[in-house]
N, C-alpha and C. Protein backbone atom coordinates (compact mmCIF):
# COMPACT_ATOMS: atom_id res chain seq x y z
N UNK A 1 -14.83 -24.41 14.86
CA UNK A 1 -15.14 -23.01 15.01
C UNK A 1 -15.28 -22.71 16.50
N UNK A 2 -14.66 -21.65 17.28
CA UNK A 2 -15.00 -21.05 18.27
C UNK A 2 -15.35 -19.79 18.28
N UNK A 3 -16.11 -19.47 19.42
CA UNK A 3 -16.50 -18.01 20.20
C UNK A 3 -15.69 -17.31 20.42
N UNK A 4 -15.75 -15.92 19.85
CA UNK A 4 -14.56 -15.00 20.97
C UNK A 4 -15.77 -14.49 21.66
N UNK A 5 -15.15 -14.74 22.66
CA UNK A 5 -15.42 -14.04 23.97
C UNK A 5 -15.43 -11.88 24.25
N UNK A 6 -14.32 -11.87 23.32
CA UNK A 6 -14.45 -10.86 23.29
C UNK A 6 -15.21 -9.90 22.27
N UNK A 7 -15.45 -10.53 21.62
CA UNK A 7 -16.47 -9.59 20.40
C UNK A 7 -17.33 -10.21 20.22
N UNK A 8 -17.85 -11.62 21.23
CA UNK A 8 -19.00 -12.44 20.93
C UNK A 8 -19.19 -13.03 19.35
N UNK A 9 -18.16 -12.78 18.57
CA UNK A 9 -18.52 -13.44 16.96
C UNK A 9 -17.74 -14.54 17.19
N UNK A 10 -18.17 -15.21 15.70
CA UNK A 10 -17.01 -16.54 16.10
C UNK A 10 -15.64 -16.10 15.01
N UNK A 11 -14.90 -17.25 15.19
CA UNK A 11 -13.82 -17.07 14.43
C UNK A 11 -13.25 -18.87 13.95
N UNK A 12 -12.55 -18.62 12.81
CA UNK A 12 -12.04 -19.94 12.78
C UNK A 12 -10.66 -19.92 13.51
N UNK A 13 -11.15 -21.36 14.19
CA UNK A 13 -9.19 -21.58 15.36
C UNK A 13 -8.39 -21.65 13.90
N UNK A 14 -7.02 -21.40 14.33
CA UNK A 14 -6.04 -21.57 13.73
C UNK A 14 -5.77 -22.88 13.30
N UNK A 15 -5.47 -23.27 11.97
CA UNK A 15 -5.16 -24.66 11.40
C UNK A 15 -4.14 -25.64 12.14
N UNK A 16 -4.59 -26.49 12.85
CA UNK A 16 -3.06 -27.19 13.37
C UNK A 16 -1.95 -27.51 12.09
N UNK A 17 -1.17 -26.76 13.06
CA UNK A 17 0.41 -27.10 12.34
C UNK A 17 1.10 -28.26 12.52
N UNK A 18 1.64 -28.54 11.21
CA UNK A 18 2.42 -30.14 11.21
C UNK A 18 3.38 -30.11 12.72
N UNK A 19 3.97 -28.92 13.01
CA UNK A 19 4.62 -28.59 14.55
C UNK A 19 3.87 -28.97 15.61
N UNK A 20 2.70 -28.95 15.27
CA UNK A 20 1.68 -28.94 16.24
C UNK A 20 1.22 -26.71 17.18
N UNK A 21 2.44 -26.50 16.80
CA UNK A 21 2.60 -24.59 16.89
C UNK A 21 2.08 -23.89 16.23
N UNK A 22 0.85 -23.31 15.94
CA UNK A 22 0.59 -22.54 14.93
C UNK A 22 1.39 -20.98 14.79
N UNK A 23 1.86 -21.30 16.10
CA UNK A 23 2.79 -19.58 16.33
C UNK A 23 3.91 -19.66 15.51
N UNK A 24 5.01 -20.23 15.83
CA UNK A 24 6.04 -21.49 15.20
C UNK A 24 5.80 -21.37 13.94
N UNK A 25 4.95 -21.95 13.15
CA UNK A 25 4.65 -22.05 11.86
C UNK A 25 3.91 -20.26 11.57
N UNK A 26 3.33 -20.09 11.90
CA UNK A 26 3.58 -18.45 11.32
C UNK A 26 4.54 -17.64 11.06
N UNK A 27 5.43 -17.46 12.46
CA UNK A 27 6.86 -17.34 11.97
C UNK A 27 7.99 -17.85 10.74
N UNK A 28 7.29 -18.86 10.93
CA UNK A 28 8.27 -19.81 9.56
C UNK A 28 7.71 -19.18 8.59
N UNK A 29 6.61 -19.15 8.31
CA UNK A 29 5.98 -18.36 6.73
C UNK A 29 6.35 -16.94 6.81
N UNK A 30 6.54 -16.30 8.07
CA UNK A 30 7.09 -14.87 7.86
C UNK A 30 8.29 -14.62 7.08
N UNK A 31 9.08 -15.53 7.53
CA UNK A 31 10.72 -15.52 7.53
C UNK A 31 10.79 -15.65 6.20
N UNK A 32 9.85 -17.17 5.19
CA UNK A 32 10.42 -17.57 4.31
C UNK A 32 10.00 -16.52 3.59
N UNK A 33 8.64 -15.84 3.68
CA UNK A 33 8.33 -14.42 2.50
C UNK A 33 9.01 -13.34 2.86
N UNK A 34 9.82 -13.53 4.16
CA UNK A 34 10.68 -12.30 3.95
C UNK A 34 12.27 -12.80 2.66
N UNK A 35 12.65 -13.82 3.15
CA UNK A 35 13.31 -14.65 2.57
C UNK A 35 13.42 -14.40 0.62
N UNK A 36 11.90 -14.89 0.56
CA UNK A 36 11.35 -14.53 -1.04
C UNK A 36 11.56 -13.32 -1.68
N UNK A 37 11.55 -12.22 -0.62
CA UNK A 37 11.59 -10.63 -1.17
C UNK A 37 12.91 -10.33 -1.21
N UNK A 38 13.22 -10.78 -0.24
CA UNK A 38 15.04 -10.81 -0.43
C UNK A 38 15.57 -11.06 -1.87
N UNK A 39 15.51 -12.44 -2.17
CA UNK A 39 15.74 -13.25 -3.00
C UNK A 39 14.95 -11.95 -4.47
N UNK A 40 13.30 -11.39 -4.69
CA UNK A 40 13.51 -11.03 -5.99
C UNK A 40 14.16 -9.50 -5.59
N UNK A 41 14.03 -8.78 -4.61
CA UNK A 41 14.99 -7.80 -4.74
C UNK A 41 16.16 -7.85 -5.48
N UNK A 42 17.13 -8.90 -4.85
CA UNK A 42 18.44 -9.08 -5.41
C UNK A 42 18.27 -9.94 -6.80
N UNK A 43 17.30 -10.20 -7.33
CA UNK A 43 17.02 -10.40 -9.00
C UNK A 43 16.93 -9.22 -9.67
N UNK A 44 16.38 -8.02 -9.45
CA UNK A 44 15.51 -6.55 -9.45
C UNK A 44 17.19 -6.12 -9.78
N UNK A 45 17.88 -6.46 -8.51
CA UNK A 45 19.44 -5.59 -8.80
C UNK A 45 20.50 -6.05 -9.70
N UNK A 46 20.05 -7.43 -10.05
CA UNK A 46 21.13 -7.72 -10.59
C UNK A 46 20.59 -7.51 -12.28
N UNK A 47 19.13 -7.74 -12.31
CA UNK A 47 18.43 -7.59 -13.39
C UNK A 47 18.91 -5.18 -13.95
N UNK A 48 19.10 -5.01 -13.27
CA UNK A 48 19.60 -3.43 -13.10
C UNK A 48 20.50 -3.25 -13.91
N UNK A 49 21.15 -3.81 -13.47
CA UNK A 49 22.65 -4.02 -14.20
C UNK A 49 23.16 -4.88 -15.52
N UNK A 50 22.31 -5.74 -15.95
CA UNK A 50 22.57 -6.81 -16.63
C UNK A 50 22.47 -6.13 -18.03
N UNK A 51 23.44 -6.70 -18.83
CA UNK A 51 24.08 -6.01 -20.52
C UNK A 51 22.92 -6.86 -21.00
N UNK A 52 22.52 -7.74 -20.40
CA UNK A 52 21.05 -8.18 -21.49
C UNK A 52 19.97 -7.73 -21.61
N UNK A 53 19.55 -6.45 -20.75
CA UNK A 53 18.55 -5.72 -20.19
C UNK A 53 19.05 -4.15 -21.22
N UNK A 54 17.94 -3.72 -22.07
CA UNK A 54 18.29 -2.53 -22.67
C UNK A 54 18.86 -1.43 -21.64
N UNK A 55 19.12 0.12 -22.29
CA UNK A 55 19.20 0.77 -21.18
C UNK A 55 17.98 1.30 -20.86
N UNK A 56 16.78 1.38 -21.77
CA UNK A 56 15.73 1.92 -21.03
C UNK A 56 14.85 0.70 -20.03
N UNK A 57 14.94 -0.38 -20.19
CA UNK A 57 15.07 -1.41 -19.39
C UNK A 57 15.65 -1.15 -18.25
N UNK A 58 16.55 -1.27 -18.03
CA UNK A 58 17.57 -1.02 -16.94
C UNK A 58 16.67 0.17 -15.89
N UNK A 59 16.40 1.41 -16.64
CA UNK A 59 16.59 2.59 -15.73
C UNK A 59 15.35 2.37 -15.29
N UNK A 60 14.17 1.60 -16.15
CA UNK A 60 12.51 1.28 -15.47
C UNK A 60 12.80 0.67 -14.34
N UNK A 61 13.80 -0.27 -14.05
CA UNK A 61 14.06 -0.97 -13.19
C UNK A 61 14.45 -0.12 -12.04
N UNK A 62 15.33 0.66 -12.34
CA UNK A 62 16.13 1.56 -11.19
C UNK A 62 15.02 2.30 -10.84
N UNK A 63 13.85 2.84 -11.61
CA UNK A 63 12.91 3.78 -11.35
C UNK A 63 11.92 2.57 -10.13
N UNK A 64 11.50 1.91 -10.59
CA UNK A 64 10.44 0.95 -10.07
C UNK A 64 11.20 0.81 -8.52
N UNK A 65 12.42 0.35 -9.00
CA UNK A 65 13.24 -0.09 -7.54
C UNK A 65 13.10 1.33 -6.60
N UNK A 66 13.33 2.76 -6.99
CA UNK A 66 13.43 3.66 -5.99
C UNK A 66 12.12 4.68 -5.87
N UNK A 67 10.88 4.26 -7.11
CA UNK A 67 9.73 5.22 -6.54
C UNK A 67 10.07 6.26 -6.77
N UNK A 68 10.68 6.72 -7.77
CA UNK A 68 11.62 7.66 -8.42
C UNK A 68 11.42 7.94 -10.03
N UNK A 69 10.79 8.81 -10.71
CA UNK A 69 11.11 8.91 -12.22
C UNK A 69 12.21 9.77 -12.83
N UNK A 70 12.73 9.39 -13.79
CA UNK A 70 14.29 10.21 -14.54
C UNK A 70 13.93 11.59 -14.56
N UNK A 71 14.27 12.40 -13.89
CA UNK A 71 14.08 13.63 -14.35
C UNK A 71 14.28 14.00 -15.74
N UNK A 72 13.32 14.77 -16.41
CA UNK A 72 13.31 16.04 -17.02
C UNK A 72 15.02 16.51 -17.50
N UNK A 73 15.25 16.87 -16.58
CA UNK A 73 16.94 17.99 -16.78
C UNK A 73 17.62 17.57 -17.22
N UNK A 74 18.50 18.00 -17.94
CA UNK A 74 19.84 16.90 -18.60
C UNK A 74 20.97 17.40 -17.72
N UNK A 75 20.94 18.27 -16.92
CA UNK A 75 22.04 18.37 -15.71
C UNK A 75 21.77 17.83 -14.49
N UNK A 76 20.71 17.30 -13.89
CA UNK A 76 20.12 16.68 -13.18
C UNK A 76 20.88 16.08 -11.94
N UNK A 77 21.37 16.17 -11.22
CA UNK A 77 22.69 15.61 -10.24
C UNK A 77 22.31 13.86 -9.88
N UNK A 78 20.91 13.69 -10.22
CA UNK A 78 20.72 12.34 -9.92
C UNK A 78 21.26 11.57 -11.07
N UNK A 79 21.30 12.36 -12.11
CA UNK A 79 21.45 10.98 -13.56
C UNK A 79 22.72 10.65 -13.23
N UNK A 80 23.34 10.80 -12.81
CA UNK A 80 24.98 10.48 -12.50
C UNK A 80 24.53 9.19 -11.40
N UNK A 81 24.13 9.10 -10.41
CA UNK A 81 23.40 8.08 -9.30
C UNK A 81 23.18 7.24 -10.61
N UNK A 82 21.94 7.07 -11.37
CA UNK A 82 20.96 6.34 -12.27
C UNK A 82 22.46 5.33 -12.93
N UNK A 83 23.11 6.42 -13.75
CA UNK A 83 24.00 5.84 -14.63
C UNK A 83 25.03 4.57 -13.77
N UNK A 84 25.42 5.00 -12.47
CA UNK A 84 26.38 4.39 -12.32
C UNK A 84 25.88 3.25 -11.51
N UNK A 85 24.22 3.44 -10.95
CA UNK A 85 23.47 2.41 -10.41
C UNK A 85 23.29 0.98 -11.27
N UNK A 86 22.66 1.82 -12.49
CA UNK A 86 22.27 0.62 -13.71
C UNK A 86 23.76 0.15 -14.42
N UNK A 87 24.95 0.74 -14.25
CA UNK A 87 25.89 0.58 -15.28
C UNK A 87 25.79 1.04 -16.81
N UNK A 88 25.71 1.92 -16.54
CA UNK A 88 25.52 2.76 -17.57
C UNK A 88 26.32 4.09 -18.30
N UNK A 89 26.68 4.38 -18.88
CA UNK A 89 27.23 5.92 -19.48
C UNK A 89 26.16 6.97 -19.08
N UNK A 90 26.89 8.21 -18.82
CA UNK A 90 26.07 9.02 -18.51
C UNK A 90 25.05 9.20 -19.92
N UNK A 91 25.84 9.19 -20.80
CA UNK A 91 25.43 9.52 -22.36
C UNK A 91 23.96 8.42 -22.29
N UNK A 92 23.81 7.55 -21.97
CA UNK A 92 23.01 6.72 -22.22
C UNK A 92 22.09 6.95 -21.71
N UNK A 93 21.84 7.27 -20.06
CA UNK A 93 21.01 7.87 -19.56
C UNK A 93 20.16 8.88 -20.14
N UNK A 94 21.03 9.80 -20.96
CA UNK A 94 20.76 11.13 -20.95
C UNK A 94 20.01 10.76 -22.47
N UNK A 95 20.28 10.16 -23.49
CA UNK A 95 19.73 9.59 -24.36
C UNK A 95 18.32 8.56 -24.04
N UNK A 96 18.35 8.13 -23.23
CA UNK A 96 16.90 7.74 -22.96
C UNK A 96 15.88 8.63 -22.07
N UNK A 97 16.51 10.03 -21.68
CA UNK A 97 15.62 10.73 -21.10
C UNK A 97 15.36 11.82 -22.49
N UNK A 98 16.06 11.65 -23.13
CA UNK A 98 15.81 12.44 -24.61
C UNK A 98 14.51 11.84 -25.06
N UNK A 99 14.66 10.54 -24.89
CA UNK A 99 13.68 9.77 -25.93
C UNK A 99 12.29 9.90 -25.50
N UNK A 100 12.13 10.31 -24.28
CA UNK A 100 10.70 10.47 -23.43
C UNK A 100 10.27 11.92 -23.69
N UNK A 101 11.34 12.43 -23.70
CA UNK A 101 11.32 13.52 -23.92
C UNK A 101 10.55 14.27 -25.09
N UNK A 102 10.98 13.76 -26.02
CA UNK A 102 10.92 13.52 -27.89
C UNK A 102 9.38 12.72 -27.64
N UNK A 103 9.35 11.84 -27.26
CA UNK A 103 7.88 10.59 -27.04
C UNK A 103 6.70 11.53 -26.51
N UNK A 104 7.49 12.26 -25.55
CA UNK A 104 6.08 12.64 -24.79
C UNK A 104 5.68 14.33 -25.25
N UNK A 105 6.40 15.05 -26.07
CA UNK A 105 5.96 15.99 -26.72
C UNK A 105 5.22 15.66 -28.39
N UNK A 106 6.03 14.69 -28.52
CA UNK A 106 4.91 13.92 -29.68
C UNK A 106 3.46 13.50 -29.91
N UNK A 107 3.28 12.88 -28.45
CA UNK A 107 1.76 12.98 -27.59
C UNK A 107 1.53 14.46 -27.39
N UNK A 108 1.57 15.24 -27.13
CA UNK A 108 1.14 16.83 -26.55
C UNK A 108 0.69 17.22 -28.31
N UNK A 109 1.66 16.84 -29.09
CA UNK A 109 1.35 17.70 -30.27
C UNK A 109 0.18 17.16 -31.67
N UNK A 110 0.26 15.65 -31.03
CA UNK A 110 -0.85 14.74 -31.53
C UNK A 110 -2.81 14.49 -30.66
N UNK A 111 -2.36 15.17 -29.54
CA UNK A 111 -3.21 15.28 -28.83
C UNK A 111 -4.56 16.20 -28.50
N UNK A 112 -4.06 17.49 -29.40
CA UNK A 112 -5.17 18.24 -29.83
C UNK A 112 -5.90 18.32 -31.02
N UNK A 113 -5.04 17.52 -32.35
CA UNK A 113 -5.42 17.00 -33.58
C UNK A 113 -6.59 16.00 -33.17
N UNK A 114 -6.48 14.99 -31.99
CA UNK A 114 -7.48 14.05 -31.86
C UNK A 114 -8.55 14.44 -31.24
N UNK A 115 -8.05 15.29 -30.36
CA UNK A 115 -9.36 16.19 -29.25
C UNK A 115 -10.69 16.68 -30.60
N UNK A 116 -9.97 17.58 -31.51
CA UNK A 116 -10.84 18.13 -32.31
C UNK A 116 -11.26 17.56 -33.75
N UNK A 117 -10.97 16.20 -33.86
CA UNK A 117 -11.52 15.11 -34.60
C UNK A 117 -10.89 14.97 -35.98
N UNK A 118 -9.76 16.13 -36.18
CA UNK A 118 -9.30 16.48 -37.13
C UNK A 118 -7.95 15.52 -37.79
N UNK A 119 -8.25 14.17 -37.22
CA UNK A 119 -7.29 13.29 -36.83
C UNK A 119 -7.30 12.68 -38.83
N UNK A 120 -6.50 12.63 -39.43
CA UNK A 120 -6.23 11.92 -40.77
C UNK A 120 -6.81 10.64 -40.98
């Protein structure tokens, strides 16, 4: 353990590196977790695309990947992007934004039955 000097607290020194560099070896751990993100990104993309991945699979993926949710619209100028990102038919797209669609007014219309206890 040493003193900093400058904030008078202590601190723990840096672990010697098998390099004997602890700078050196930081860098190396930078690189390889940049390395790692690389690596699941391009799992993320290929996982995007993959016929073994449903299509609402797929588009969570495309969503997650861009911080982005499917719009609402069924004319939407992005679902055309989505479709041809994931490999997809437009039709398919547009069928799983149906289904949220359909899902999430199902909740709205089940949701005041439970509010007022009147639930079956």
């Amino acid at each position: 353990m040493a003193i900093d000097l400058v904030t008078g607290g202590r601190h723990l020194e840096p672990a010697a590196a098998p390099s004997g560099n602890w700078m050196t070896d930081h860098r190396a751990r930078i690189a390889l977790e940049e390395s790692e993100r690389l690596e699941r990104k391009q799992q993320e993309l290929l996982e995007q695309t993959s016929e073994s991945n449903a299509p609402a699979e797929r588009i969570r993926i495309w969503e997650r990947r861009h911080g982005l949710r499917l719009p609402r619209d069924a004319d939407h100028r992005i679902l055309n992007i989505v479709a041809r990102q994931t490999d997809l038919a437009l039709d398919q797209v547009r069928e799983e934004q149906q289904r949220r669609l359909a899902r999430n007014i199902g909740d709205v219309a089940v949701t005041p039955a439970v509010e007022s206890g009147k639930v079956p």
